[in-house]
N, C-alpha and C. Protein backbone atom coordinates (compact mmCIF):
# COMPACT_ATOMS: atom_id res chain seq x y z
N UNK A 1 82.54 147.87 152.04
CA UNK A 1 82.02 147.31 153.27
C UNK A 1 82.00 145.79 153.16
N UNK A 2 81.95 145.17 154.30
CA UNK A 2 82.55 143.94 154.18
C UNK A 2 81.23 143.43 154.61
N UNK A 3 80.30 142.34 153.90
CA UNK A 3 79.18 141.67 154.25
C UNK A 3 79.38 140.37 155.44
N UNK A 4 78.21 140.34 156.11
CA UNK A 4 78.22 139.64 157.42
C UNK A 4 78.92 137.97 156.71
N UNK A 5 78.53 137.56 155.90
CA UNK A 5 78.55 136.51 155.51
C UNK A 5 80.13 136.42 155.46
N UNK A 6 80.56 137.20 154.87
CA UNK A 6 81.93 137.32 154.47
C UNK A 6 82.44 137.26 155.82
N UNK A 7 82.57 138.26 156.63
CA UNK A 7 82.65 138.54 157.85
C UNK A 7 82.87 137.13 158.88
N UNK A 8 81.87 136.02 158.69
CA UNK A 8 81.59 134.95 159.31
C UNK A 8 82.98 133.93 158.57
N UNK A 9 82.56 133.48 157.67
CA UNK A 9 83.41 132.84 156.96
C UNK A 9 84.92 132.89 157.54
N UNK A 10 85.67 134.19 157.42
CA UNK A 10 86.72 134.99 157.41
C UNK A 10 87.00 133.81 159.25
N UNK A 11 86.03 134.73 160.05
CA UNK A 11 86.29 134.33 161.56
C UNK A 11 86.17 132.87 161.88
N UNK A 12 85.54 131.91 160.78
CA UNK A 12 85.25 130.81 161.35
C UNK A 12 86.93 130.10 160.92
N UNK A 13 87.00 130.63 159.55
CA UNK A 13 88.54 129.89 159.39
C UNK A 13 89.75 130.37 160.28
N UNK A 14 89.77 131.83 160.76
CA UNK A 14 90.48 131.94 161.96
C UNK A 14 90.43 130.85 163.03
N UNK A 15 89.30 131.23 163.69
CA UNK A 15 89.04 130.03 164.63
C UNK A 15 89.65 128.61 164.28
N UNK A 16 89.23 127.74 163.41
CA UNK A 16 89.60 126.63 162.94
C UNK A 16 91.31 126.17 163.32
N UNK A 17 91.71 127.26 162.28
CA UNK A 17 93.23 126.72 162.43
C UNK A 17 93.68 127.74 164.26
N UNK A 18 93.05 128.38 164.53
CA UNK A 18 93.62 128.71 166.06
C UNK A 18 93.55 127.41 166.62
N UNK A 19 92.17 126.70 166.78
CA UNK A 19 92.32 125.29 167.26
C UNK A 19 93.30 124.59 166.95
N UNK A 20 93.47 124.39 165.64
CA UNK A 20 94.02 123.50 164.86
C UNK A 20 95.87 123.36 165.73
N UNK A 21 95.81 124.79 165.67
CA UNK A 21 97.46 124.84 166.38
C UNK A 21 97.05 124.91 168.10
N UNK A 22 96.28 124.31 168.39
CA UNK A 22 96.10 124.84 170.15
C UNK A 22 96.50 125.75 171.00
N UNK A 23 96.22 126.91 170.22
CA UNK A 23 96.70 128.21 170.40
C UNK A 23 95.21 128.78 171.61
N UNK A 24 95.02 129.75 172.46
CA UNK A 24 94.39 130.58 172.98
C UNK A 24 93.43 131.87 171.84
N UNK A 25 92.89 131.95 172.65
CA UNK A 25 92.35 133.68 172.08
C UNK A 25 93.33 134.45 172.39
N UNK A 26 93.73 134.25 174.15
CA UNK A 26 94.96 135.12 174.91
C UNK A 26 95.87 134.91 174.12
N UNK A 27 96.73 134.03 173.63
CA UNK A 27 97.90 133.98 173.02
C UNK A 27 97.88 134.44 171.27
N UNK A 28 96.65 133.94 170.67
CA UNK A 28 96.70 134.82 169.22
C UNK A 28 96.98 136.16 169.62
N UNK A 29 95.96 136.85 170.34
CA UNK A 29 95.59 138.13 170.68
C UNK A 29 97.63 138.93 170.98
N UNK A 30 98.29 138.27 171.54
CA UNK A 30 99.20 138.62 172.07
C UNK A 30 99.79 138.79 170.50
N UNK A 31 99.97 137.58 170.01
CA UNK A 31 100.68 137.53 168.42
C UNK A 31 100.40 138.72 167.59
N UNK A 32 99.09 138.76 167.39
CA UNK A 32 98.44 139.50 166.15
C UNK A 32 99.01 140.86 166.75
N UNK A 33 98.82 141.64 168.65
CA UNK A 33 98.88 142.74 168.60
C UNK A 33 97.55 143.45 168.82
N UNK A 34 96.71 142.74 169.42
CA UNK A 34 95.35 142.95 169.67
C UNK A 34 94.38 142.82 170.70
N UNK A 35 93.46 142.60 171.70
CA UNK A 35 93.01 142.14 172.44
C UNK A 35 92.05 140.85 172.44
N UNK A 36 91.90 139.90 173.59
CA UNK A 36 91.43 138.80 172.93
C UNK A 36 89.88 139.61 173.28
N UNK A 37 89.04 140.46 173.25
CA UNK A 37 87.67 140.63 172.96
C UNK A 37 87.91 140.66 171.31
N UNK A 38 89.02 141.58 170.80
CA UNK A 38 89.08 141.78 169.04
C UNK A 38 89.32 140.45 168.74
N UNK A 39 89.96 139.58 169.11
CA UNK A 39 89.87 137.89 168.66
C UNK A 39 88.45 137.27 168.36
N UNK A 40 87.99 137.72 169.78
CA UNK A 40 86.51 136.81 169.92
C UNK A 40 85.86 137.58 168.36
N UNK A 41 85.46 138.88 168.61
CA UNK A 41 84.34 140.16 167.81
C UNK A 41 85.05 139.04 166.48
N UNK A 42 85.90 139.11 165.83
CA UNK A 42 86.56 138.22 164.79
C UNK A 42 86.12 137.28 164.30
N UNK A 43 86.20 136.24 165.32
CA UNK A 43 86.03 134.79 165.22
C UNK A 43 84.60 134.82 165.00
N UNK A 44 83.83 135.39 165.52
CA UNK A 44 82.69 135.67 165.66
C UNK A 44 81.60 136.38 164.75
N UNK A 45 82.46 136.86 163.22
CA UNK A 45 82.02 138.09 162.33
C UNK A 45 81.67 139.11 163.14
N UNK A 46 81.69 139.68 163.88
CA UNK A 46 81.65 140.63 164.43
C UNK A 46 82.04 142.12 164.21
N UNK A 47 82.93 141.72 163.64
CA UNK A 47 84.35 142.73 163.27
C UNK A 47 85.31 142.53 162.19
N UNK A 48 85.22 143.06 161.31
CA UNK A 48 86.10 143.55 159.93
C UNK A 48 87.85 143.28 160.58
N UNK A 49 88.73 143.35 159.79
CA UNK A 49 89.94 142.93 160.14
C UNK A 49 90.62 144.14 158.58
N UNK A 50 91.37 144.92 159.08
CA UNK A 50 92.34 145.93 158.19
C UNK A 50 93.19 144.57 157.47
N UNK A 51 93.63 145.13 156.55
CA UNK A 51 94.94 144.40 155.44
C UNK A 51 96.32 143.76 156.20
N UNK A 52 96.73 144.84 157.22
CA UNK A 52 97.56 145.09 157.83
C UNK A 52 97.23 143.44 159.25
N UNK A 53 95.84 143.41 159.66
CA UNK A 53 95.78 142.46 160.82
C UNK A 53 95.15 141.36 160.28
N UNK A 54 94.80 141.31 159.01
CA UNK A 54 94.98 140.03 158.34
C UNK A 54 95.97 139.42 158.35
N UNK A 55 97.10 140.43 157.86
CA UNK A 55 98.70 139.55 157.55
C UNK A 55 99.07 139.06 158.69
N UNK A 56 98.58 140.08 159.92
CA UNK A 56 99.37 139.89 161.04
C UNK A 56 98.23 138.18 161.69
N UNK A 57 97.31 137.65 161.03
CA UNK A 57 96.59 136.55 161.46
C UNK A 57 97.57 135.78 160.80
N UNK A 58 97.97 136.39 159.77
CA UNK A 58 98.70 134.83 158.75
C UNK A 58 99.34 134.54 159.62
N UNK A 59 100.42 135.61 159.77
CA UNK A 59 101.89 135.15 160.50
C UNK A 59 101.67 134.61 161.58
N UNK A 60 100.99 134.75 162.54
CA UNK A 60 100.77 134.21 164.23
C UNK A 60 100.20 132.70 163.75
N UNK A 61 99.52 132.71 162.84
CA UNK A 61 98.48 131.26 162.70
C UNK A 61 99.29 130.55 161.79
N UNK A 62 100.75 131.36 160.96
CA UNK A 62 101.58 130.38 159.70
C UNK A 62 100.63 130.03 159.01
N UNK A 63 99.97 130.54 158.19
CA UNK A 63 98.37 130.10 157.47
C UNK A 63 98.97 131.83 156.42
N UNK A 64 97.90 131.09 154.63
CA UNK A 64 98.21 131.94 153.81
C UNK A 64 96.96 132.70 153.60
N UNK A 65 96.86 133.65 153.14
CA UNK A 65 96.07 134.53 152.84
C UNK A 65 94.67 133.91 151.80
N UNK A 66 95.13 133.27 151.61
CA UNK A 66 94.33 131.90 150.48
C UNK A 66 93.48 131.48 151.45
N UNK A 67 94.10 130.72 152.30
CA UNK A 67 93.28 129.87 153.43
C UNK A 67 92.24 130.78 154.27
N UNK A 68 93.30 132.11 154.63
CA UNK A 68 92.22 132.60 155.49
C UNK A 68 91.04 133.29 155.15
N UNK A 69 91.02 133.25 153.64
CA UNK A 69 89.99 133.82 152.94
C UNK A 69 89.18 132.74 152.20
N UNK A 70 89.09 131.62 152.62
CA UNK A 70 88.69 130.24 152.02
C UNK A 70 87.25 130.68 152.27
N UNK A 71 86.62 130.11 150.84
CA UNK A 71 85.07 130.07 150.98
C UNK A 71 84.37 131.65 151.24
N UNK A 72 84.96 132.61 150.83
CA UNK A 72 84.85 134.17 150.48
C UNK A 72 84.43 133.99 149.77
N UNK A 73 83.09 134.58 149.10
CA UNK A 73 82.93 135.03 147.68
C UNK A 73 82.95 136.28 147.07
């Protein structure tokens, strides 16, 4: 199980580089294969993310698995 903290972390560095590239919720959401409420629940710790829609954050955001797990413990 994945702790809130973790959870937060995870969504805030999503968020970050979504800005970072001036990307949408609508338009990640389209990338990843998802809806932008599952963007927000995300960004938001809200919601756990499978192995599978992690990778699929890398690729839409060009960001490594390193980064998007920055500050995880």
């Amino acid at each position: 199980m994945q702790s809130n903290s973790m959870l937060r972390r995870i969504g805030l560095n999503i968020r970050m580089r979504r800005h970072i590239m001036k990307m949408t919720q609508e338009q990640l959401a389209e990338k990843v294969g998802c809806s932008r409420g599952v963007i927000s629940a995300v960004e938001r710790g809200k919601r756990g993310v499978s192995v599978e829609m992690l990778l699929a954050f890398c690729r839409a955001l060009e960001y490594n698995t390193a980064e998007i797990l920055r500050g995880v413990e």
